[in-house]
N, C-alpha and C. Protein backbone atom coordinates (compact mmCIF):
# COMPACT_ATOMS: atom_id res chain seq x y z
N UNK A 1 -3.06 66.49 -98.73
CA UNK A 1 -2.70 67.52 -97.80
C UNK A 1 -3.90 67.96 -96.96
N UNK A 2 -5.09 67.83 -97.52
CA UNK A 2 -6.52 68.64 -96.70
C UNK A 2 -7.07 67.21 -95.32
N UNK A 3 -6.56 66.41 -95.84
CA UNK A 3 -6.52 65.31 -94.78
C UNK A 3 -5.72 65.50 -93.63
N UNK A 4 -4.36 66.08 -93.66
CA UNK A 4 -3.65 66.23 -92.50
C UNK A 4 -4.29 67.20 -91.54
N UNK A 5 -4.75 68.07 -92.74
CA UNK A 5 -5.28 69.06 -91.97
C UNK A 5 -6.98 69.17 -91.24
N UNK A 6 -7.53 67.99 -92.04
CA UNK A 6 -8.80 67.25 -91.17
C UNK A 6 -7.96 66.88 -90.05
N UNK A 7 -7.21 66.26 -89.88
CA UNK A 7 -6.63 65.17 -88.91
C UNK A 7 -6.19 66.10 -87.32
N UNK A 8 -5.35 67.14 -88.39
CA UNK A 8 -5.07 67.95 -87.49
C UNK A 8 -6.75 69.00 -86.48
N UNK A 9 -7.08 69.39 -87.18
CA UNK A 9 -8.69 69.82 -86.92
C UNK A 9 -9.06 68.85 -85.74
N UNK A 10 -9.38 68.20 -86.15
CA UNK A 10 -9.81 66.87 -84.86
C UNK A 10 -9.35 66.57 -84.17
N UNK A 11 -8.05 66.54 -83.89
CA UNK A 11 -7.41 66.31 -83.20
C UNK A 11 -7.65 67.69 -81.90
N UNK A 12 -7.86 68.83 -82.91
CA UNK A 12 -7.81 69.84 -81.69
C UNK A 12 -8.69 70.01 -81.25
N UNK A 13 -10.05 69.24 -81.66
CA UNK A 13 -11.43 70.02 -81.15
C UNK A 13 -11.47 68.62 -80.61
N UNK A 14 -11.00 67.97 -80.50
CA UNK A 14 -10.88 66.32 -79.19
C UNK A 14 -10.15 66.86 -78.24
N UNK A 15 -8.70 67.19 -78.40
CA UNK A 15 -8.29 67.80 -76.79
C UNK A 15 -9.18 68.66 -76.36
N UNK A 16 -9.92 69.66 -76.99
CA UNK A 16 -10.69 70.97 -76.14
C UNK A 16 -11.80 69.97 -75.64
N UNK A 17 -12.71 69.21 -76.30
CA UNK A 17 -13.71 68.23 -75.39
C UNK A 17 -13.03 67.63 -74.01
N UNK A 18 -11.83 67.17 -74.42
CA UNK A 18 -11.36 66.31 -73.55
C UNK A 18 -10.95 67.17 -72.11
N UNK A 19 -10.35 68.30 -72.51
CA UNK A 19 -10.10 69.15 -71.40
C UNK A 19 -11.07 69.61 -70.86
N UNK A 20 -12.72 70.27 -71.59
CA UNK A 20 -13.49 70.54 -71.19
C UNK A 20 -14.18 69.74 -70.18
N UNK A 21 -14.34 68.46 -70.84
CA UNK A 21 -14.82 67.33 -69.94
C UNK A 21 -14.08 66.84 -68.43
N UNK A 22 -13.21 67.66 -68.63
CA UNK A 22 -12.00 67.08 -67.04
C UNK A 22 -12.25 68.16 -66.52
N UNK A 23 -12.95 69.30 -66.97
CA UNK A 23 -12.74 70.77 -65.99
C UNK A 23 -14.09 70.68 -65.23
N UNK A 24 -15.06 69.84 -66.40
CA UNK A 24 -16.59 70.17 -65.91
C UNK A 24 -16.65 68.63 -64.53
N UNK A 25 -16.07 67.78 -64.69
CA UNK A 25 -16.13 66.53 -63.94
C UNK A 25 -15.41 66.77 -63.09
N UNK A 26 -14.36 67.60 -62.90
CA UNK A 26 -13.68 67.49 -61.58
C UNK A 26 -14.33 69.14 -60.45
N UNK A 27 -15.07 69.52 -61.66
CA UNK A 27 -15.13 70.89 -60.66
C UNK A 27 -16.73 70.29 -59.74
N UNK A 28 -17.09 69.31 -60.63
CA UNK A 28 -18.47 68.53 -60.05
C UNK A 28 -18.20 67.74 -58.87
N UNK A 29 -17.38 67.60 -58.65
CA UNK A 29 -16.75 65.98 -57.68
C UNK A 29 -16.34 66.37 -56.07
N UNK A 30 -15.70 67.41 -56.31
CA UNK A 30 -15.77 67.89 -55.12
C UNK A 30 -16.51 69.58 -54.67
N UNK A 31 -16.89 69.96 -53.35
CA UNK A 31 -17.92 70.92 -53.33
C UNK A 31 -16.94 71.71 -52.49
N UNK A 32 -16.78 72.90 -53.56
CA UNK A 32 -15.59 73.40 -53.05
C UNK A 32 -16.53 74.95 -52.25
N UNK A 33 -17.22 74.95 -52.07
CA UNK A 33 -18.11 76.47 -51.16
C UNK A 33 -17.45 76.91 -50.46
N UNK A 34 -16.78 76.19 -49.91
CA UNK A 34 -15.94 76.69 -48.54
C UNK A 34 -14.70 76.33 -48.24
N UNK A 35 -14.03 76.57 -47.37
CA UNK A 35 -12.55 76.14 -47.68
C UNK A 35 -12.12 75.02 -46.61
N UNK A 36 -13.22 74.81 -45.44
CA UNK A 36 -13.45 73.69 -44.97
C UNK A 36 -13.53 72.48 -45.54
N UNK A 37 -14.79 72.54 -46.81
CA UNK A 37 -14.85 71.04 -47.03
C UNK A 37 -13.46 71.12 -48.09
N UNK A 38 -13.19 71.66 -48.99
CA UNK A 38 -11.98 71.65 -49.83
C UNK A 38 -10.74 71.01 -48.87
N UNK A 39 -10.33 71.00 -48.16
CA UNK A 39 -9.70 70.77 -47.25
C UNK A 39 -9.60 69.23 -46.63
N UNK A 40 -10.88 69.08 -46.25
CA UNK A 40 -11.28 67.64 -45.95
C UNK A 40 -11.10 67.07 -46.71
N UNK A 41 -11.40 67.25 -48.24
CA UNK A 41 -11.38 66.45 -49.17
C UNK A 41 -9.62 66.47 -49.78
N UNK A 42 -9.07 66.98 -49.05
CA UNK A 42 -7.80 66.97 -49.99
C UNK A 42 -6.89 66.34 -48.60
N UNK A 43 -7.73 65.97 -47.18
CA UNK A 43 -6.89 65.26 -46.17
C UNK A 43 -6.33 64.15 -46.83
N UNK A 44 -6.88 63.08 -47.13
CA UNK A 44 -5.98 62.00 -47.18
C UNK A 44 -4.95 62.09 -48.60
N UNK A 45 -4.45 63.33 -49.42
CA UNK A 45 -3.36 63.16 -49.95
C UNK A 45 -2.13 64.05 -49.47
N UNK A 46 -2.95 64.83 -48.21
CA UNK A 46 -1.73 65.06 -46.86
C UNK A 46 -0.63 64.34 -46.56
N UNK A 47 0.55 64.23 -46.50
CA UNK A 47 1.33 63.47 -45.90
C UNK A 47 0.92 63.75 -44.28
N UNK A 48 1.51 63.25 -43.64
CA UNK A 48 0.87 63.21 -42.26
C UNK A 48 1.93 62.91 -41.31
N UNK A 49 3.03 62.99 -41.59
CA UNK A 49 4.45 62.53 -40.62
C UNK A 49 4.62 64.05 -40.44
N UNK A 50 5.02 64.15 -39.58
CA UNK A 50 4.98 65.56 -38.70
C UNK A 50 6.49 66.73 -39.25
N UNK A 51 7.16 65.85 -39.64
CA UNK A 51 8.91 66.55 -39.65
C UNK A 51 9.44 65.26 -41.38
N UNK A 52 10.38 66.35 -41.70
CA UNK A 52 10.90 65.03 -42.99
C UNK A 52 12.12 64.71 -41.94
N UNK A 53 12.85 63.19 -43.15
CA UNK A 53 13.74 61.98 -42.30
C UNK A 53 14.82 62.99 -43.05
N UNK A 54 15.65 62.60 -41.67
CA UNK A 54 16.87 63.29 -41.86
C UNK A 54 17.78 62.28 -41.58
N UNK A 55 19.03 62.13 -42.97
CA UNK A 55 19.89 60.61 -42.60
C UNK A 55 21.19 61.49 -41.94
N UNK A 56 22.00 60.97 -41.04
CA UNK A 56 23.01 61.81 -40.51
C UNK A 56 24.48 60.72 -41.08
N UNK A 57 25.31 61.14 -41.76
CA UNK A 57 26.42 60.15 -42.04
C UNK A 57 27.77 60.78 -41.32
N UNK A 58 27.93 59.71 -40.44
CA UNK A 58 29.03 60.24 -39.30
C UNK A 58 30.62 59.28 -40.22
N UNK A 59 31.55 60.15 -40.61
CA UNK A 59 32.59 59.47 -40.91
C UNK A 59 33.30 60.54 -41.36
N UNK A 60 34.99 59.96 -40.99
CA UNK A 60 36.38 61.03 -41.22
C UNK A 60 36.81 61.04 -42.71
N UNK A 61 36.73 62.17 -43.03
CA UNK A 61 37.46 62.26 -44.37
C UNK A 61 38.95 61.77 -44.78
N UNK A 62 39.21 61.01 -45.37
CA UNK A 62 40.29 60.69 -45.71
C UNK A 62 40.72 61.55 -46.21
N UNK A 63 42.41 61.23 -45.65
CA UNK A 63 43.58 62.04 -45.96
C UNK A 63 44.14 61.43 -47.74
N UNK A 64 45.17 62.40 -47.54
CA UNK A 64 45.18 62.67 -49.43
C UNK A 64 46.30 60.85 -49.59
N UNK A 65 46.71 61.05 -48.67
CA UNK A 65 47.67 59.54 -49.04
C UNK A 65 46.27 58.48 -49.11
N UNK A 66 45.74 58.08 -48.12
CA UNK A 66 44.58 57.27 -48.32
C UNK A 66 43.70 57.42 -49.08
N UNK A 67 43.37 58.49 -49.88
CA UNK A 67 42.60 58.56 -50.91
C UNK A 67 43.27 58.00 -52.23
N UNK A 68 44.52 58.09 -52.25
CA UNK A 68 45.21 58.27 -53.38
C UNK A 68 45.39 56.86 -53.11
N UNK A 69 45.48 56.00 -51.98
CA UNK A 69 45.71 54.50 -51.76
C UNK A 69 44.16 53.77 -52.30
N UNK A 70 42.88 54.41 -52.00
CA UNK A 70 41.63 53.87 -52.61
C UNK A 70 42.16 54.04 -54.01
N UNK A 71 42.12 55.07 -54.86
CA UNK A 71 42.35 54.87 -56.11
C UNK A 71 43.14 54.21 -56.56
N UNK A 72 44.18 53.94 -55.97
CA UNK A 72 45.14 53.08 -56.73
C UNK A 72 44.62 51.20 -56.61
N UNK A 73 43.70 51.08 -55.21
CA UNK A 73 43.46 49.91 -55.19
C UNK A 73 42.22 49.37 -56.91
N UNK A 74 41.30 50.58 -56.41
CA UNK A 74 40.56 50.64 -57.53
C UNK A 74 40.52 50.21 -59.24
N UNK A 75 41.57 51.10 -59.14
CA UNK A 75 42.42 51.20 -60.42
C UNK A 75 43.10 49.67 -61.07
N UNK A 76 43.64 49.05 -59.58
CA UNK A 76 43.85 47.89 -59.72
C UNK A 76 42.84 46.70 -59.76
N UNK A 77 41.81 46.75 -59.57
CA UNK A 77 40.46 46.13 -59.51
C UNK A 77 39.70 46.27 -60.73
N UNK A 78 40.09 47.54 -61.53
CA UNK A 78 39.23 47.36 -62.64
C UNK A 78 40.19 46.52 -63.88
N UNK A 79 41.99 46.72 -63.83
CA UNK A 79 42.54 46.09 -64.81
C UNK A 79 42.04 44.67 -64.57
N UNK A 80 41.63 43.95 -63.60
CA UNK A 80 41.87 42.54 -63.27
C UNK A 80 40.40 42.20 -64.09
């Protein structure tokens, strides 16, 4: 049982290195002083297309007989 709980122990003082080590390396990497260069450095994961794609689907809703004629074709398509 004092093994799981080594296991467990280590395990937690490895994530805290591990997190420590990602807080101290990434806060090193970029030079955040100002909100200029922060900025620059975060351009190229900008998207850069000006507006999002908009799909437009132009078509008449079927009436209840023609719907009820898809399903029945359907219906017949899956016994076969």
């Amino acid at each position: 049982m004092k093994v799981l709980k080594n296991f467990e122990a280590l395990f937690i003082v490895v994530l805290g290195l591990a997190c420590a080590a990602n807080f101290a390396l990434d806060s090193t990497a970029v030079d955040e002083s100002t909100p200029a260069n922060a900025a620059a450095a975060l351009a190229p994961m900008i998207a850069t297309t000006p507006g999002m794609q908009v799909v437009v689907v132009s078509a008449k809703r079927l009436s209840a007989a023609e719907k009820a004629a898809s399903l029945e074709e359907e219906r017949k398509a899956r016994k076969i």
